[in-house]
Protein backbone atom coordinates (compact mmCIF):
# COMPACT_ATOMS: atom_id res chain seq x y z
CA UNK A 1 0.85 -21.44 -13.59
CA UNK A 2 0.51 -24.95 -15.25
CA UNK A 3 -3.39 -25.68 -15.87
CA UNK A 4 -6.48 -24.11 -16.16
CA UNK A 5 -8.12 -23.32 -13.25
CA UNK A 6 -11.54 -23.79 -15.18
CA UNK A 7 -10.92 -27.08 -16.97
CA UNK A 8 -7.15 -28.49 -15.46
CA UNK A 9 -5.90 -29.30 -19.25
CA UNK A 10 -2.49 -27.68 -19.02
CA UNK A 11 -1.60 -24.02 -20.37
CA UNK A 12 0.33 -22.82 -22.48
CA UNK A 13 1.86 -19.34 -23.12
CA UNK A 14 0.80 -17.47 -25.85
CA UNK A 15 -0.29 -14.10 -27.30
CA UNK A 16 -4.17 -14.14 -27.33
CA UNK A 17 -5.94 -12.59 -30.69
CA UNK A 18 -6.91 -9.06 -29.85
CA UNK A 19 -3.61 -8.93 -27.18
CA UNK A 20 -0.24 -7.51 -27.20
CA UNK A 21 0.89 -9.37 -24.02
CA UNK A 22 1.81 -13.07 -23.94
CA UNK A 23 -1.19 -14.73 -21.25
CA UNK A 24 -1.12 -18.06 -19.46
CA UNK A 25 -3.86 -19.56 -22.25
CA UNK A 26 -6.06 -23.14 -22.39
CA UNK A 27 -6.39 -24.22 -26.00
CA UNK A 28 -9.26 -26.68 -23.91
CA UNK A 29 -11.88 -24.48 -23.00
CA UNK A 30 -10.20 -20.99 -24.35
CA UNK A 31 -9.80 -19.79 -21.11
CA UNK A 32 -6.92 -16.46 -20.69
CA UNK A 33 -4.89 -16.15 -16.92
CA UNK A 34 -4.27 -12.56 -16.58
CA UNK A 35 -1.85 -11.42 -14.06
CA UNK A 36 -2.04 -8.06 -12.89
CA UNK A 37 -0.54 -5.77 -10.28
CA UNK A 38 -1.48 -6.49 -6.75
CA UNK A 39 -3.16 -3.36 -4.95
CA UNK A 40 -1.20 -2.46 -1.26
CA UNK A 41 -3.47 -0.41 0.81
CA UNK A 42 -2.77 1.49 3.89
CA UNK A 43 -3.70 4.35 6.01
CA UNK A 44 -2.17 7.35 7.68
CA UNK A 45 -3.32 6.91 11.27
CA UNK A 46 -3.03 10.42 13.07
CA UNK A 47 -4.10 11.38 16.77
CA UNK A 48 -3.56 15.09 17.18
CA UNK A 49 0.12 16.05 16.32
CA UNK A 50 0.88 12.76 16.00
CA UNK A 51 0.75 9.86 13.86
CA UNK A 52 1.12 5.52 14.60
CA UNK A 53 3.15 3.63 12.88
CA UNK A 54 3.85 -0.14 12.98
CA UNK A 55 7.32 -1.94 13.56
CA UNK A 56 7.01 -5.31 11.43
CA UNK A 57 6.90 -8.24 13.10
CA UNK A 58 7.42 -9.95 9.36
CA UNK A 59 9.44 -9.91 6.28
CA UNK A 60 10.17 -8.48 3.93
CA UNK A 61 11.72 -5.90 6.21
CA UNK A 62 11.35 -7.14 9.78
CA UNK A 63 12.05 -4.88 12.79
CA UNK A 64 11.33 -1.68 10.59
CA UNK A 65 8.73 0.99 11.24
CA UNK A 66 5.56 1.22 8.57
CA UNK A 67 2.42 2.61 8.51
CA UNK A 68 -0.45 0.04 8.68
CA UNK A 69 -0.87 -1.42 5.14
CA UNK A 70 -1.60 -4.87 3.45
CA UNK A 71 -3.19 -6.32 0.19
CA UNK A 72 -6.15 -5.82 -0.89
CA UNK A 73 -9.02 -8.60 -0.94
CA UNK A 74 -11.32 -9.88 -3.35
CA UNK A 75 -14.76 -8.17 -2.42
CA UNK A 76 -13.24 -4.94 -0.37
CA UNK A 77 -12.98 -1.45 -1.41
CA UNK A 78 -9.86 0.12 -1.04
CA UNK A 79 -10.44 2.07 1.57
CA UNK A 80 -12.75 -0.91 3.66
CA UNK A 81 -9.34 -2.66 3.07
CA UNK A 82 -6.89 -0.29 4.23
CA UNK A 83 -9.96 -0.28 7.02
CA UNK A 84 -9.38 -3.65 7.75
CA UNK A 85 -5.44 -3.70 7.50
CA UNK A 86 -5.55 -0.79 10.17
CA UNK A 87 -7.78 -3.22 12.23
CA UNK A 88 -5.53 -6.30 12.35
CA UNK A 89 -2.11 -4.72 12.48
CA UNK A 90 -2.17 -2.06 14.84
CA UNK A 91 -5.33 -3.05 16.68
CA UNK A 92 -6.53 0.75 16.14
CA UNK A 93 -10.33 1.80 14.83
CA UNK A 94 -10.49 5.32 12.57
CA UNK A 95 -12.58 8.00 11.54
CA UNK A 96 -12.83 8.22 8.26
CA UNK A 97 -13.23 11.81 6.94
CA UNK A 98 -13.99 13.29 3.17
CA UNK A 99 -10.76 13.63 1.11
CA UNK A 100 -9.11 10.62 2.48
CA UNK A 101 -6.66 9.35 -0.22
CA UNK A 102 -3.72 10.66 0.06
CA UNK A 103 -1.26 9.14 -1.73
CA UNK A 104 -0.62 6.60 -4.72
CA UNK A 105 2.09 4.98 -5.81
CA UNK A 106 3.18 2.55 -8.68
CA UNK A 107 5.89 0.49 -8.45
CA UNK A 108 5.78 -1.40 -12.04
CA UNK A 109 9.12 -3.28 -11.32
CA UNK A 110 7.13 -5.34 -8.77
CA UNK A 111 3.64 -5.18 -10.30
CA UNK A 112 2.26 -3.50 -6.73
CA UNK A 113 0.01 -0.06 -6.28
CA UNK A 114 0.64 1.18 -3.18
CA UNK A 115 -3.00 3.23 -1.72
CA UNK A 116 -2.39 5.71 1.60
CA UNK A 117 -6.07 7.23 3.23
CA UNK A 118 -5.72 9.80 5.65
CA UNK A 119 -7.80 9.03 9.19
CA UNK A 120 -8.24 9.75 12.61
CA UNK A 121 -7.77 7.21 15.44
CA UNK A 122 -11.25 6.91 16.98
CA UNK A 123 -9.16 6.39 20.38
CA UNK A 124 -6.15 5.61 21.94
CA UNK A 125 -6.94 1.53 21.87
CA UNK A 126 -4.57 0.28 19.98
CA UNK A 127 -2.30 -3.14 20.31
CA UNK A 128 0.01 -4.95 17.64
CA UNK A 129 -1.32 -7.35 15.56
CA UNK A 130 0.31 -10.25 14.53
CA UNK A 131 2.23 -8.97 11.70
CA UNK A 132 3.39 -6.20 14.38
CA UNK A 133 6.16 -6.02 16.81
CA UNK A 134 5.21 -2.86 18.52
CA UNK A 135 2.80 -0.05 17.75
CA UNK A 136 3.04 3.30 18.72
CA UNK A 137 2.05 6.64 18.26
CA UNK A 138 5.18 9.00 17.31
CA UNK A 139 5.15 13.20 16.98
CA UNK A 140 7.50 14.36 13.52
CA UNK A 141 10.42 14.64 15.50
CA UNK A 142 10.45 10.88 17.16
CA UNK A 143 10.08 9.49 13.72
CA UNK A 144 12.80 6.82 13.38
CA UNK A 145 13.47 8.42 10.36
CA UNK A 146 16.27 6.08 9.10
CA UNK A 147 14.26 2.89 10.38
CA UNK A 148 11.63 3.53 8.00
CA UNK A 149 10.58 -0.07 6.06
CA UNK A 150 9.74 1.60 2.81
CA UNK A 151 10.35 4.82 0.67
CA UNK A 152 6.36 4.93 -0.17
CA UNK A 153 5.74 5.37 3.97
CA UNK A 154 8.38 7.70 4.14
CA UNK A 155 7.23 10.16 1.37
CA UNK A 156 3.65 9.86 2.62
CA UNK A 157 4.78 10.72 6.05
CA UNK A 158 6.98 13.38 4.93
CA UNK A 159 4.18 14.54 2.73
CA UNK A 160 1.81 14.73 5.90
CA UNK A 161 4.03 16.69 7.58
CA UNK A 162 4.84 19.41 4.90
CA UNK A 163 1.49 19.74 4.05
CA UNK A 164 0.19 19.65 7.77
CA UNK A 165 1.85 23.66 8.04
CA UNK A 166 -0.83 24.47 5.41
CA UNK A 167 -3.44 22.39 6.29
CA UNK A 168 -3.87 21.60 2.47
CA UNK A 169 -3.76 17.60 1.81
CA UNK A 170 -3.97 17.16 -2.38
CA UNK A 171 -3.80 13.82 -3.75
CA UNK A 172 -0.90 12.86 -4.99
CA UNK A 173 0.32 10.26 -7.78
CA UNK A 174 3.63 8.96 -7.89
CA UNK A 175 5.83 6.31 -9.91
CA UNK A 176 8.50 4.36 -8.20
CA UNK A 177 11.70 2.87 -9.83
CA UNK A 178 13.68 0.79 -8.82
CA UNK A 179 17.20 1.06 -10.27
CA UNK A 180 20.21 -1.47 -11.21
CA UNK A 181 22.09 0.35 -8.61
CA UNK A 182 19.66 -1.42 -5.73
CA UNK A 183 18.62 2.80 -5.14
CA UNK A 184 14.82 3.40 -5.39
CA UNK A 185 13.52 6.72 -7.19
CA UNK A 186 10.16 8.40 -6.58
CA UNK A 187 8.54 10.71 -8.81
CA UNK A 188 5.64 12.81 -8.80
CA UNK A 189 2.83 12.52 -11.71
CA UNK A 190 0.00 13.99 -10.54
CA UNK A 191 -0.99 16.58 -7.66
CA UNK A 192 -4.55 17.58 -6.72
CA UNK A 193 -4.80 21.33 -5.98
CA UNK A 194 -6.80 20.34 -2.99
């Protein structure tokens, strides 16, 4: 960032008074820049034992499977925009029930919050979108388990599928690392007692 998107003099970094942070600052009009994390929301599609997933048609990780998810917009809700993501990548409308998030996850290395809802396909019309390859609808055992995109869709759908043998869905929190080794850690903070 190089001016002010109030005034256009050009910034300069700087610890504001009152801040701990250095902040994109105009000494023009006094203007901060905050940057903050960018929220990922997503749902958990399921039609009776099973559950649709999306192979990406775009990078990062093209060709892999993922549950429907995008960024948030200004103006949405999280759960009108994992709504909305649903919509335009698998093609597929949902019922939305009480309880519906399911999982969260932060991943502070890359500034993102991932958001998972839990739904219901309204029906069996669904089509890729154009961030899609394919869509499809897949029981637990025809998971492509190892052709997963990202480690947050593959603890929420592992998740799902532990917790569908109780029929108890909590809420749960969780904080992802990742390491200098290039492996990624997940770990639980927080669990409803749903």
């Amino acid at each position: 960032m190089k001016y002010c998107h109030s005034c256009a003099s050009p910034l300069i970094v700087k610890i504001p008074e009152g801040d701990d942070k250095p902040r994109h600052c105009c000494e023009n009009c006094d203007s901060i820049f905050y940057q903050n994390p960018k929220n990922v929301v997503g749902t958990l599609p399921v039609y009776g034992e099973q559950v649709l997933l999306c192979k990406r048609a775009i990078n990062p990780r093209i060709g892999k499977w993922t549950l429907p998810a995008g960024f948030l917009e200004n103006g949405e809700s999280s759960l009108d925009g994992a709504i909305r993501e649903t919509k335009e990548e698998a093609g597929a409308v949902v019922t939305v029930k009480e309880n519906n998030l399911y999982t969260l996850f932060n991943l502070p290395s890359i500034n993102q919050v991932y958001m998972f809802f839990r739904v219901e396909l309204a029906n069996l019309e669904f089509s890729a979108g154009i961030e899609s390859e394919e869509v499809a609808l897949f029981s637990e055992n025809e998971i492509p388990w190892s052709e997963i995109a990202f480690p947050v869709v593959k603890t929420t759908l592992e998740k799902y599928f532990q917790d569908r043998e109780s029929n108890k869905f909590p809420v749960r929190m969780f904080d992802v690392h990742h390491e200098k080794n290039q492996n990624i850690s997940t770990q639980i903070i927080s669990c409803s007692s749903s």
